[in-house]
N, C-alpha and C. Protein backbone atom coordinates (compact mmCIF):
# COMPACT_ATOMS: atom_id res chain seq x y z
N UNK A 1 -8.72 5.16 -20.14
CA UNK A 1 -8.97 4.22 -19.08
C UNK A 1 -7.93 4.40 -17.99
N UNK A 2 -8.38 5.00 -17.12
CA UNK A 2 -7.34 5.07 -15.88
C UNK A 2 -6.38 6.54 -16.30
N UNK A 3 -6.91 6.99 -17.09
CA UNK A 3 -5.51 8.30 -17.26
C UNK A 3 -6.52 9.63 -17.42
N UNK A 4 -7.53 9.61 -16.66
CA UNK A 4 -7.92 10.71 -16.74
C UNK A 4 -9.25 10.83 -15.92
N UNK A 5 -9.17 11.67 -14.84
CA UNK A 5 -10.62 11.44 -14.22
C UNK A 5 -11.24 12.80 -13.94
N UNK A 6 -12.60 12.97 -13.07
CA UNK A 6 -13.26 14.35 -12.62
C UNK A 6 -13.06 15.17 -11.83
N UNK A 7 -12.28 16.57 -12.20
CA UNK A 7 -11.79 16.98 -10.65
C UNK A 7 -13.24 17.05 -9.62
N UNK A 8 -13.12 17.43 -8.73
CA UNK A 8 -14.38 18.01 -7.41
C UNK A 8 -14.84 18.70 -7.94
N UNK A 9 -14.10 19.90 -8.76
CA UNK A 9 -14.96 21.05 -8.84
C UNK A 9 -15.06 21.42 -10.49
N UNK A 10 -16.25 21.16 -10.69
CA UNK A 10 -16.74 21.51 -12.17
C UNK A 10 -16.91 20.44 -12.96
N UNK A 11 -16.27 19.19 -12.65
CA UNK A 11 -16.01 18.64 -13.26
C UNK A 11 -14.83 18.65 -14.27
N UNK A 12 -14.09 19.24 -14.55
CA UNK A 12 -13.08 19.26 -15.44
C UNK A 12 -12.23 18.06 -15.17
N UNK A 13 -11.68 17.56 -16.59
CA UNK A 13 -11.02 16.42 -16.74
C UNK A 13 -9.25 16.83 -16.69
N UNK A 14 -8.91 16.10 -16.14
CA UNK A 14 -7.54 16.43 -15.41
C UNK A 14 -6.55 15.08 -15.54
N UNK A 15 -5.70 14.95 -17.05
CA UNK A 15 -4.91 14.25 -17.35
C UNK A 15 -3.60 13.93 -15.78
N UNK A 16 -3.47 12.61 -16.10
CA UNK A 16 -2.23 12.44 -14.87
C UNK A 16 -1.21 11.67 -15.57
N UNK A 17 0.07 11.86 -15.27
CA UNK A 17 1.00 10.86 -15.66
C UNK A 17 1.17 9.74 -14.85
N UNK A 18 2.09 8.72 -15.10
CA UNK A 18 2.40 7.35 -14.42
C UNK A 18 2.91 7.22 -13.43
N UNK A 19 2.83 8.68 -12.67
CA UNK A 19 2.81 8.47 -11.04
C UNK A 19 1.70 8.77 -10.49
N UNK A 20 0.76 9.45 -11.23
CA UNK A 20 -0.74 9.56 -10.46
C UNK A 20 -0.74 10.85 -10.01
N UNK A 21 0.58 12.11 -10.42
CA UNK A 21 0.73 13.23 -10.24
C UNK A 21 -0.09 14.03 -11.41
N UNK A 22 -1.58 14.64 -10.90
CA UNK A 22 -2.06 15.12 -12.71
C UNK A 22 -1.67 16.42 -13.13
N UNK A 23 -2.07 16.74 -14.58
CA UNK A 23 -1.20 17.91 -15.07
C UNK A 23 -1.33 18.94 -14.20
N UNK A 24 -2.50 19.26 -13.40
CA UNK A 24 -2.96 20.26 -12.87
C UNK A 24 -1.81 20.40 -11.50
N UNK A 25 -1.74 19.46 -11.28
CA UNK A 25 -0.20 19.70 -9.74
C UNK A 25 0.75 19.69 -10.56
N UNK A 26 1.30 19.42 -11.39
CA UNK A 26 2.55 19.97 -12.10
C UNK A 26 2.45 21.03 -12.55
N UNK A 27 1.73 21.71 -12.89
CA UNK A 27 1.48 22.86 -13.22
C UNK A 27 2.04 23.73 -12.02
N UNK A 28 1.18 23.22 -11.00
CA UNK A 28 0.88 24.15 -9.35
C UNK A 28 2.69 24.02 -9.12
N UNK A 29 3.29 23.04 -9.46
CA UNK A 29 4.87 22.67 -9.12
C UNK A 29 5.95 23.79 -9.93
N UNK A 30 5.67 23.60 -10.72
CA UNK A 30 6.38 24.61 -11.96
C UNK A 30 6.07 26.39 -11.49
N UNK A 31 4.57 26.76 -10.99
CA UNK A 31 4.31 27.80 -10.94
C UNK A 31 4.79 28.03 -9.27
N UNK A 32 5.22 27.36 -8.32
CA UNK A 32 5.70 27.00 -7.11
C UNK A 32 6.57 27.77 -7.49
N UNK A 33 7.64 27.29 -8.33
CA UNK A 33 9.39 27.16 -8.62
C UNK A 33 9.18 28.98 -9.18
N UNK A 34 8.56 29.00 -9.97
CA UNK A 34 8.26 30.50 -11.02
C UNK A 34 8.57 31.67 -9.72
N UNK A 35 7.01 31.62 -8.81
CA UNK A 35 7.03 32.04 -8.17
C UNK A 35 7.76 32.33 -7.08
N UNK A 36 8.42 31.40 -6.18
CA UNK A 36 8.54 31.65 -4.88
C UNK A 36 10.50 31.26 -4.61
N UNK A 37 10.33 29.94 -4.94
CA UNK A 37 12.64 29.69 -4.21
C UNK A 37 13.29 29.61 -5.03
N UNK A 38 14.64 29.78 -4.54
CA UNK A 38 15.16 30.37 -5.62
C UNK A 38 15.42 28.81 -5.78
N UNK A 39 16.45 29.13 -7.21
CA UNK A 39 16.72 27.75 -8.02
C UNK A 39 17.98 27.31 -7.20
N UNK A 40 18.18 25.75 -6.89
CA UNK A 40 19.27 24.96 -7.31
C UNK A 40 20.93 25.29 -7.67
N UNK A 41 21.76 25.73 -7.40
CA UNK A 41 22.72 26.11 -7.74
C UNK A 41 23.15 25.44 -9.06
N UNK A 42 22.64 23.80 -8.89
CA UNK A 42 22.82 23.20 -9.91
C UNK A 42 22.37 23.02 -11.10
N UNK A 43 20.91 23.72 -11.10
CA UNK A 43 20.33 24.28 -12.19
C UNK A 43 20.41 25.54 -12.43
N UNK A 44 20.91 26.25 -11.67
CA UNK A 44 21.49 27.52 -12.38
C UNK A 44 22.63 27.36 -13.34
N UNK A 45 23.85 26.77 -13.01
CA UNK A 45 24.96 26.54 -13.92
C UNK A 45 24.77 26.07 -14.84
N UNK A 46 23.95 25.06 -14.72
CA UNK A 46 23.12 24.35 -15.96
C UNK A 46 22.71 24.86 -17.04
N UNK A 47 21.75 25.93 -16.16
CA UNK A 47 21.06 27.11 -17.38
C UNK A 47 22.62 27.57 -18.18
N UNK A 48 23.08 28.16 -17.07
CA UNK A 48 24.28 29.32 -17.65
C UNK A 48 25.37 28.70 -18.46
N UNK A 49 25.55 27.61 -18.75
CA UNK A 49 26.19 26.73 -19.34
C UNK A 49 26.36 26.63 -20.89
N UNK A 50 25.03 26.88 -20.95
CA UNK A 50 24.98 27.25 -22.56
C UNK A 50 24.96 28.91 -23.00
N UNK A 51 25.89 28.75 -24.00
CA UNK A 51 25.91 30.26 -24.57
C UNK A 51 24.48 31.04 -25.33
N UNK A 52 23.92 29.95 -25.96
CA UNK A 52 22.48 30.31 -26.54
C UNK A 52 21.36 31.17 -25.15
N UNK A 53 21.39 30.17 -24.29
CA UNK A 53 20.24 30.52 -23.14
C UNK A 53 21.12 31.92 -22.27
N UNK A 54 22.49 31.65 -22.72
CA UNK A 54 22.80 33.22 -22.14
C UNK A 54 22.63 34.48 -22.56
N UNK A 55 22.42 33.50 -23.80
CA UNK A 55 22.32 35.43 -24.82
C UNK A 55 20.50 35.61 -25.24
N UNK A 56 19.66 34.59 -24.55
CA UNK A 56 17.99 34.83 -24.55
C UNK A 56 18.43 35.42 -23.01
N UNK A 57 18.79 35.46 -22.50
CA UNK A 57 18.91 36.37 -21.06
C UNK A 57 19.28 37.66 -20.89
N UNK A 58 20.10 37.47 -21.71
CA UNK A 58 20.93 39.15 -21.63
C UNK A 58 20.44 39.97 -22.84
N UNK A 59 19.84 39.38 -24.08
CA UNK A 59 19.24 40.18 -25.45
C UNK A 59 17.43 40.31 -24.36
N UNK A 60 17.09 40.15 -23.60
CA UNK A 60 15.62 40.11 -22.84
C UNK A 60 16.00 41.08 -21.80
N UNK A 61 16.94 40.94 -20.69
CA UNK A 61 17.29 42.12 -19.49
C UNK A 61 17.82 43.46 -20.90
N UNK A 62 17.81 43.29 -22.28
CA UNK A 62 18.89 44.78 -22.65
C UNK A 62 17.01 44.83 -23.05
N UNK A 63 16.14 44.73 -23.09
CA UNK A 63 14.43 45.11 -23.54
C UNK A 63 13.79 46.15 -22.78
N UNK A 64 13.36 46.87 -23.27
CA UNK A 64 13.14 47.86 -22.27
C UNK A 64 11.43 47.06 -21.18
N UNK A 65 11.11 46.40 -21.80
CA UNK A 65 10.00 45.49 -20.90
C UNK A 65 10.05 44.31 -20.99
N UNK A 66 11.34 43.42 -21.13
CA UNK A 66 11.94 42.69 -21.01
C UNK A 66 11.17 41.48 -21.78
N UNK A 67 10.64 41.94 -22.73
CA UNK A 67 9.99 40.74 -23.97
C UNK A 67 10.39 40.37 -24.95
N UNK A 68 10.42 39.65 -25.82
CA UNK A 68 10.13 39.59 -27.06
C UNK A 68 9.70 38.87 -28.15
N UNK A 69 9.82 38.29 -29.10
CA UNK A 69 8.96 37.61 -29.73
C UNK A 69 10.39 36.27 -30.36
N UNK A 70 10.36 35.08 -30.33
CA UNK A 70 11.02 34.04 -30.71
C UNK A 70 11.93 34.55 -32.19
N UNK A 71 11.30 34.70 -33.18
CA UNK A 71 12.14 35.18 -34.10
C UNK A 71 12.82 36.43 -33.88
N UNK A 72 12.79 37.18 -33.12
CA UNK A 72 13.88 38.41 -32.99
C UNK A 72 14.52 37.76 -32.22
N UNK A 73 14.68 37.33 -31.27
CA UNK A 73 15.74 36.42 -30.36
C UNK A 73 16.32 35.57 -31.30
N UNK A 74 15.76 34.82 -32.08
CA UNK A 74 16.45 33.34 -33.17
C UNK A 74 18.08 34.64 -33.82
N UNK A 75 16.85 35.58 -34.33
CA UNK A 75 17.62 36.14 -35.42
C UNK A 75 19.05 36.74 -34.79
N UNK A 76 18.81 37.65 -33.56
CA UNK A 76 20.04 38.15 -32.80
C UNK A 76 20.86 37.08 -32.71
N UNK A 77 20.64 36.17 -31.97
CA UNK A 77 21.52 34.96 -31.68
C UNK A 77 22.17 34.60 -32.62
N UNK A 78 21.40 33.85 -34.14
CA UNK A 78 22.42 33.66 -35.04
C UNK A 78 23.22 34.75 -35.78
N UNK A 79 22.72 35.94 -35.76
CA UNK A 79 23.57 37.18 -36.09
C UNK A 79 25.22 37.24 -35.06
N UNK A 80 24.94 37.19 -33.73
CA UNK A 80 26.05 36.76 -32.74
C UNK A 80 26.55 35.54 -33.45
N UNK A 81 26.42 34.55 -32.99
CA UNK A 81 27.00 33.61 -33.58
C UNK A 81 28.17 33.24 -34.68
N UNK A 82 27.18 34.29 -35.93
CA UNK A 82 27.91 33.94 -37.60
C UNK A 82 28.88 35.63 -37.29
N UNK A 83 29.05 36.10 -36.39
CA UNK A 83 29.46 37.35 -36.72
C UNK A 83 29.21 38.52 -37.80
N UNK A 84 27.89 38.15 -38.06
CA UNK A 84 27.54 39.45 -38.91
C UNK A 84 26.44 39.66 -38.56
N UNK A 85 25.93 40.43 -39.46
CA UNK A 85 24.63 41.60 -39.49
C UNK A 85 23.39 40.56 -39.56
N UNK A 86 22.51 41.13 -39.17
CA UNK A 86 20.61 40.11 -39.10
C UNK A 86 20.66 40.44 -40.34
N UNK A 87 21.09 41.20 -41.23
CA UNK A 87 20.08 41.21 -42.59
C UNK A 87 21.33 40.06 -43.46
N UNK A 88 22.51 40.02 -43.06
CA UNK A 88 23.60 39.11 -44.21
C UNK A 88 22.97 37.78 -43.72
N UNK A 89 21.91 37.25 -42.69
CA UNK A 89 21.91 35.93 -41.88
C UNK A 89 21.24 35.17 -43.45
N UNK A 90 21.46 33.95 -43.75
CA UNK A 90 20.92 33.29 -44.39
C UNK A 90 19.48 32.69 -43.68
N UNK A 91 18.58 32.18 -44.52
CA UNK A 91 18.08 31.06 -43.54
C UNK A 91 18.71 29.96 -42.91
N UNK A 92 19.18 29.55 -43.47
CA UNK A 92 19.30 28.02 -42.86
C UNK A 92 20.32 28.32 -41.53
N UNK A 93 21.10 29.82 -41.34
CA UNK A 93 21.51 30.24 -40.12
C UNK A 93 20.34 30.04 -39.22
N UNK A 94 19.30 31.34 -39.48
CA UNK A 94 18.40 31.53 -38.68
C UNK A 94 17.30 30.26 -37.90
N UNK A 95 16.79 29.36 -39.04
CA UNK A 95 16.43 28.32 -38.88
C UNK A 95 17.24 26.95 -37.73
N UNK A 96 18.42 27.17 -38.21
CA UNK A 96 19.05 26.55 -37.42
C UNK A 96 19.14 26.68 -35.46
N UNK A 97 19.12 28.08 -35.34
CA UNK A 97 18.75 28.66 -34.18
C UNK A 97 17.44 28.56 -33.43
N UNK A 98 16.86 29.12 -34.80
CA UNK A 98 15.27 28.86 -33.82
C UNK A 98 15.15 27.62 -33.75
N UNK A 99 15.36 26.39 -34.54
CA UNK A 99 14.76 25.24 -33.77
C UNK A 99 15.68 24.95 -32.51
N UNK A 100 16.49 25.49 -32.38
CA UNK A 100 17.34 24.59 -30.76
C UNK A 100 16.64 25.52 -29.83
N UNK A 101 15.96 26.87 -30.00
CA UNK A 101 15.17 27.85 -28.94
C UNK A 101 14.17 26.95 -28.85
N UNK A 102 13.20 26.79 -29.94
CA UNK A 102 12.09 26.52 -30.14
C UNK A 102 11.82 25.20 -29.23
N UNK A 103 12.97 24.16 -29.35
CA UNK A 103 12.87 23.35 -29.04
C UNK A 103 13.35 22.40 -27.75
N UNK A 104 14.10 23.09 -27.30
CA UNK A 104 15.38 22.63 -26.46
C UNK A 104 15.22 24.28 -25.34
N UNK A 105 16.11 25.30 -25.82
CA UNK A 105 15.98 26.11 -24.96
C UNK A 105 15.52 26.63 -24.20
N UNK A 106 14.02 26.94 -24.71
CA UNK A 106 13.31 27.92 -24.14
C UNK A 106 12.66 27.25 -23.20
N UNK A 107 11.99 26.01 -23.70
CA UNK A 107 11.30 25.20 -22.66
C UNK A 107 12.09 25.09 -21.77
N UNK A 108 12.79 24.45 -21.38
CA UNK A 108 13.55 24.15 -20.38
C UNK A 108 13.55 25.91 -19.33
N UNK A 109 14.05 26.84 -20.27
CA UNK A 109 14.63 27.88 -19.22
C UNK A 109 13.14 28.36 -18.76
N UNK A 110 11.58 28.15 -19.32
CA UNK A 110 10.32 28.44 -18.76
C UNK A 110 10.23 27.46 -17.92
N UNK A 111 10.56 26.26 -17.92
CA UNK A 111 10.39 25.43 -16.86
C UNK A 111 11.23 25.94 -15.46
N UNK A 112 12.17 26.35 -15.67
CA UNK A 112 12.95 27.00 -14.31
C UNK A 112 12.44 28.60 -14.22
N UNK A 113 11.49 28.58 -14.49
CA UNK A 113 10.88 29.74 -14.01
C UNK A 113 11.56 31.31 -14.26
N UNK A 114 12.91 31.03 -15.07
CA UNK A 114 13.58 32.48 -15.36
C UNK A 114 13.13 33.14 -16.44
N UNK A 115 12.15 32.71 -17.42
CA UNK A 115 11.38 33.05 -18.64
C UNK A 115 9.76 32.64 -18.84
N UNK A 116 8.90 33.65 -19.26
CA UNK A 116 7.52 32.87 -19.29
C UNK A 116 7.56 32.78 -20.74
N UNK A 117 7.40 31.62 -21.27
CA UNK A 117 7.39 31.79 -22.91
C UNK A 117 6.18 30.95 -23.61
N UNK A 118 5.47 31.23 -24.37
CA UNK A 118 4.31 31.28 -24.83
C UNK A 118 4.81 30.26 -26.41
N UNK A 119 5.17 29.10 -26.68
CA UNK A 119 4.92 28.43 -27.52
C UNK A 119 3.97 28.63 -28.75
N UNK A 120 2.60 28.50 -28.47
CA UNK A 120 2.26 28.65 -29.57
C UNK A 120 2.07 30.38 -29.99
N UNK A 121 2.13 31.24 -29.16
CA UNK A 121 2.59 32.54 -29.78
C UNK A 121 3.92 32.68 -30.20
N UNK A 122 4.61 32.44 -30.11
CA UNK A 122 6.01 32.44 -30.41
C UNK A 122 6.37 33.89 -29.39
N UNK A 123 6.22 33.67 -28.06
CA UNK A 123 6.24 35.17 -26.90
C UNK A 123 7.22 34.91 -25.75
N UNK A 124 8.00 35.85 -25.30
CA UNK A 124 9.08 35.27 -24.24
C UNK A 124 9.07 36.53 -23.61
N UNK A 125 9.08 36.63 -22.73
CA UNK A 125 8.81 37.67 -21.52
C UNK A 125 10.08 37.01 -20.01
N UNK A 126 11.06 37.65 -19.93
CA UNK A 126 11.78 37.68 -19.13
C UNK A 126 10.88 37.95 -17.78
N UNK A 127 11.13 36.81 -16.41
CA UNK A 127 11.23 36.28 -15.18
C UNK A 127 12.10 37.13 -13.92
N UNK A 128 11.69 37.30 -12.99
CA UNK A 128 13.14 37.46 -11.91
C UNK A 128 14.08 36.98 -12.13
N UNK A 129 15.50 37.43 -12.48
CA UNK A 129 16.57 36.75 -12.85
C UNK A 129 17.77 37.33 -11.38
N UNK A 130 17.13 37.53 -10.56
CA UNK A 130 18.13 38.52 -9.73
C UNK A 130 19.25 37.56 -8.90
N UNK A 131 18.74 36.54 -8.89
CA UNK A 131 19.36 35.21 -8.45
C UNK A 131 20.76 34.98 -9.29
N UNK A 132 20.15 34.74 -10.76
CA UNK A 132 21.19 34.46 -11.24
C UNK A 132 22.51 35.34 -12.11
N UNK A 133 21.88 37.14 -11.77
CA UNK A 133 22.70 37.62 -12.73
C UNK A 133 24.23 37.79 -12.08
N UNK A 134 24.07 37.32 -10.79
CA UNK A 134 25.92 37.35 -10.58
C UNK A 134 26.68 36.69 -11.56
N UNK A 135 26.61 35.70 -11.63
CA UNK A 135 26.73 34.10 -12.48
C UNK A 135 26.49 34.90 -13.74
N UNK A 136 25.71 35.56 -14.47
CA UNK A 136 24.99 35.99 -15.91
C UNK A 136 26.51 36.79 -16.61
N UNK A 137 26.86 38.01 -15.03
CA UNK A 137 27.66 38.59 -15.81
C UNK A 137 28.97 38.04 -15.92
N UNK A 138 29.73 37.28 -15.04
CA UNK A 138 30.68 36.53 -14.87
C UNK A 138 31.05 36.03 -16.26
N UNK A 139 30.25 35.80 -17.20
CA UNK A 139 30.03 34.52 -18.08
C UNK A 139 30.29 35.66 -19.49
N UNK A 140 31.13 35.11 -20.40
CA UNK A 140 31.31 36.33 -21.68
C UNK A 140 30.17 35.50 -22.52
N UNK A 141 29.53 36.33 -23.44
CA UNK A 141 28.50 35.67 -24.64
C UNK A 141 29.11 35.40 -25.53
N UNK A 142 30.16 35.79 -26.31
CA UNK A 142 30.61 35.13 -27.14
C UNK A 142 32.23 34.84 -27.17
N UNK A 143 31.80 32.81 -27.79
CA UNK A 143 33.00 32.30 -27.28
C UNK A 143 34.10 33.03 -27.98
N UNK A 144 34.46 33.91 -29.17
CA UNK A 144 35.71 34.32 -29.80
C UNK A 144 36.01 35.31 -28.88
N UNK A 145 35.57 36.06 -28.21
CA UNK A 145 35.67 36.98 -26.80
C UNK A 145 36.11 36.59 -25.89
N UNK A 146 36.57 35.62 -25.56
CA UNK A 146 36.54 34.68 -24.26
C UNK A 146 38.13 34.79 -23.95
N UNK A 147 38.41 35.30 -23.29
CA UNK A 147 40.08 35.38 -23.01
C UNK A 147 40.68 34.10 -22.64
N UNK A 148 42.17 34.20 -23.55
CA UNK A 148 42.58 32.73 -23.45
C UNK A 148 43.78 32.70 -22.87
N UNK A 149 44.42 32.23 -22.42
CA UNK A 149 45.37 32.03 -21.81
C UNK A 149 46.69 32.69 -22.96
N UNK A 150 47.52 33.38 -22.21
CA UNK A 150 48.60 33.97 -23.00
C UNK A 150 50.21 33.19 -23.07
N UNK A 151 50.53 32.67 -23.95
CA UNK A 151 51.71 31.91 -24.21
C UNK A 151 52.96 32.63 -23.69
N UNK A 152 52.81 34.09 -23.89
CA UNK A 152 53.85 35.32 -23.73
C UNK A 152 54.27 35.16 -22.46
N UNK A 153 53.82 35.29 -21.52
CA UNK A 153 54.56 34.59 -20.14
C UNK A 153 55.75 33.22 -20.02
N UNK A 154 55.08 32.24 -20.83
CA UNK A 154 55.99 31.01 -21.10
C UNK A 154 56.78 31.00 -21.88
N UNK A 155 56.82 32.06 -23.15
CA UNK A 155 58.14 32.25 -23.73
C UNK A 155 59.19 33.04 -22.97
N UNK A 156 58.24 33.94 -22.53
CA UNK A 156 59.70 34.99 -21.72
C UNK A 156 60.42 34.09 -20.69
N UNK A 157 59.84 32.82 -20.19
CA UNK A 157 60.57 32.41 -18.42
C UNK A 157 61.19 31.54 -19.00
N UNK A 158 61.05 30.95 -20.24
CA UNK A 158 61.71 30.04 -21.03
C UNK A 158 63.09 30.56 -21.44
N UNK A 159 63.42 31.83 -22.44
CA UNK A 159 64.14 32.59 -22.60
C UNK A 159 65.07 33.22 -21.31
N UNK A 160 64.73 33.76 -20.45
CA UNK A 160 65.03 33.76 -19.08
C UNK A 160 65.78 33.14 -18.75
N UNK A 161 65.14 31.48 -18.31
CA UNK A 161 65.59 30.41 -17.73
C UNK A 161 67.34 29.99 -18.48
N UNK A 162 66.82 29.82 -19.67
CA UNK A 162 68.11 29.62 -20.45
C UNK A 162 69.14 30.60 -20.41
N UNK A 163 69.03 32.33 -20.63
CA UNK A 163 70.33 32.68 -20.79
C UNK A 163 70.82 32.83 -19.11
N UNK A 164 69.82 32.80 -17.94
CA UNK A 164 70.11 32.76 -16.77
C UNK A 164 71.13 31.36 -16.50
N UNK A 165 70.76 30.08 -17.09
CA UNK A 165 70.87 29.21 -16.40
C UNK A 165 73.04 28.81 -17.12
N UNK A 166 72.80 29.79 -18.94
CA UNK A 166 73.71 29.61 -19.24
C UNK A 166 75.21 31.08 -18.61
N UNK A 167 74.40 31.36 -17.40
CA UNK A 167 75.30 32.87 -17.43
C UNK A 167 76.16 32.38 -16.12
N UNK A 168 75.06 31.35 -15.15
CA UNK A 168 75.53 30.72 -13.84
C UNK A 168 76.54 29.46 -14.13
N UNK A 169 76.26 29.15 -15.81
CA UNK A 169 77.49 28.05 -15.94
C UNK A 169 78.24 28.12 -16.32
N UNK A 170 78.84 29.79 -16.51
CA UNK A 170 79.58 30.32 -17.44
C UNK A 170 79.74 29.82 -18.96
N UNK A 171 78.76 29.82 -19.33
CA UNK A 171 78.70 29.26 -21.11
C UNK A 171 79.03 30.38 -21.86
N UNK A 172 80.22 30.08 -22.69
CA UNK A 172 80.67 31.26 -23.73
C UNK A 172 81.14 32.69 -23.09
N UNK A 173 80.53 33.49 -23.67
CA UNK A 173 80.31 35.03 -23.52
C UNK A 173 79.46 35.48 -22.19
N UNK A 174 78.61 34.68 -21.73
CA UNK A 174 77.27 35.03 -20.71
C UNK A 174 78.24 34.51 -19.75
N UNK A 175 79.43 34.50 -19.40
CA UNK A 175 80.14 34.29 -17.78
C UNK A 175 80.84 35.43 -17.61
N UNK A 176 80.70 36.51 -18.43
CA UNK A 176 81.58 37.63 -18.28
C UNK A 176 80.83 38.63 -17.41
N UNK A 177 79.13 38.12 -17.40
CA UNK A 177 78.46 38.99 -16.57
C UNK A 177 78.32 38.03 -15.18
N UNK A 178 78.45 39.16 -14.30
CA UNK A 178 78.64 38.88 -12.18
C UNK A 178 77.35 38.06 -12.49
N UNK A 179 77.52 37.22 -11.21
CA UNK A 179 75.88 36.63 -10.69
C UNK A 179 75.00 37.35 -9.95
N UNK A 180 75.54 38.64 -9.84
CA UNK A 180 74.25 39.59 -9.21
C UNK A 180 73.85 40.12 -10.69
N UNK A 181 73.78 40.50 -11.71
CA UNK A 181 73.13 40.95 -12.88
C UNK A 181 72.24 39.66 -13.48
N UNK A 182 72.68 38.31 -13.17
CA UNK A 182 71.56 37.07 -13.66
C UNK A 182 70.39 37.04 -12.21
N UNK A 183 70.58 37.80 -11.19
CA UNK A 183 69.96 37.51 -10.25
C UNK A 183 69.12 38.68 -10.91
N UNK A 184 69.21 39.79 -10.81
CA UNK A 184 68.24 41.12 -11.32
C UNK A 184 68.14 40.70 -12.62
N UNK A 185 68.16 39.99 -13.24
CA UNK A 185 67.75 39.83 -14.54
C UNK A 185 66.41 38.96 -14.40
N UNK A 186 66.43 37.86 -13.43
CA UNK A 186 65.58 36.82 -13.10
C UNK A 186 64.44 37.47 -12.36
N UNK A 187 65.09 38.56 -11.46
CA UNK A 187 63.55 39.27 -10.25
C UNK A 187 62.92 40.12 -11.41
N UNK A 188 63.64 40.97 -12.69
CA UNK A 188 62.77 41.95 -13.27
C UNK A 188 61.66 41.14 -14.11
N UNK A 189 62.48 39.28 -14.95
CA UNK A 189 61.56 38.88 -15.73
C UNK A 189 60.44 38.63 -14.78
N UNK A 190 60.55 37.89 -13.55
CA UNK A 190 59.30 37.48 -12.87
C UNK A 190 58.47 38.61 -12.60
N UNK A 191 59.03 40.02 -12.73
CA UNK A 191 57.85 41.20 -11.75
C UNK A 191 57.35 41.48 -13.20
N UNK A 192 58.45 41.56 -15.05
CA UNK A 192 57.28 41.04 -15.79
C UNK A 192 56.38 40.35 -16.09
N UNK A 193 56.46 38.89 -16.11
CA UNK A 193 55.63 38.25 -15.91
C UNK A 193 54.32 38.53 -15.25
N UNK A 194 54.58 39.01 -13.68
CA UNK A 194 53.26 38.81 -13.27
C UNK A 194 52.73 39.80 -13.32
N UNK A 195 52.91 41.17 -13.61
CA UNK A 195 52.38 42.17 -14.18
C UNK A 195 51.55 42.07 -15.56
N UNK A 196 52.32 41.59 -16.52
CA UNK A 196 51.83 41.15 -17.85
C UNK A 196 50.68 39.70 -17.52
N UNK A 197 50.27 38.73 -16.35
CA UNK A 197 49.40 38.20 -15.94
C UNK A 197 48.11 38.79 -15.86
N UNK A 198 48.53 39.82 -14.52
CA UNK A 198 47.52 40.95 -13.81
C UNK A 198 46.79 41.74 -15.21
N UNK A 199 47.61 41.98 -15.99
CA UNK A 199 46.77 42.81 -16.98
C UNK A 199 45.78 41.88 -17.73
């Protein structure tokens, strides 16, 4: 009653939601987005945000026709993930994966038009991604890869700081060296430092 009427042509029945927008223009909206502008900056990061939807992006661009089927994607992913081999994966790894694709991921990344994926085939066919692979490669896939900040800088300026700071107050033994050798002692740690940064 009220949620479904005759289009013009053919008659076909054409569900609408509770704005009176029916499936058939959401459809035309979604295949708009597929087709033609690019995305949102803010739904790009969005996408790229998660490590899962990064690695259905980059395991689909490494395809030589950029497809594949839901369980070879589940399975790679949790193979990444657990750090081992597809054949050591348990189920309840694999399972675990495919339902957050199945359910959560994929839809969403077919709704932004960067994947066409086929639900009840279990089928995913990689989209124009040319938009977003600046952003794609920027981004490491797995988080134990992910470079972390190095402590080794803050021990050395620490160490530094101190026998420098005890050589200028003549403490003990460290006043027997001039204040031009705590001065070249201080320029070589900093040109280590930021060398050992740069790398």
């Amino acid at each position: 009653m009220g949620t479904a009427r005759n289009a013009s042509s053919g008659g076909e029945t054409t569900g609408r939601n509770g704005d009176g927008v029916s499936r058939e223009q959401l459809n035309d909206l979604i295949d708009t987005k597929r087709e033609g502008g690019e995305l949102p900056l803010d739904d790009v990061f969005d996408l790229l945000r998660n490590q899962r939807r990064r690695g259905v992006l980059r395991y689909l661009r490494d395809q030589t026709d950029g497809s594949a089927t839901l369980d070879t994607v589940a399975e790679h992913i949790a193979a990444k993930e657990n750090d081992i081999e597809i054949k050591q994966l348990t189920s309840s790894q694999r399972k675990r994966v495919y339902i957050g694709l199945y359910q959560c991921h994929l839809p969403k990344m077919d709704e932004l038009g960067v994947i066409e994926y086929d639900q009840s085939r279990g089928t995913i066919e990689l989209q124009d991604i040319s938009q977003i692979e600046p952003f794609l490669e920027g981004l490491n896939t797995d988080p134990r890869t992910e470079s972390t900040p190095s402590a080794v800088p803050i021990y050395v300026a620490s160490a530094v700081g101190i026998v420098v700071t005890g050589g200028v107050l003549d403490v003990g033994p460290l006043a027997m060296a001039p204040a031009a050798a705590w001065t070249m002692l201080s320029i070589v740690a900093l040109f280590g430092v930021a060398i050992h940064q740069y790398r």
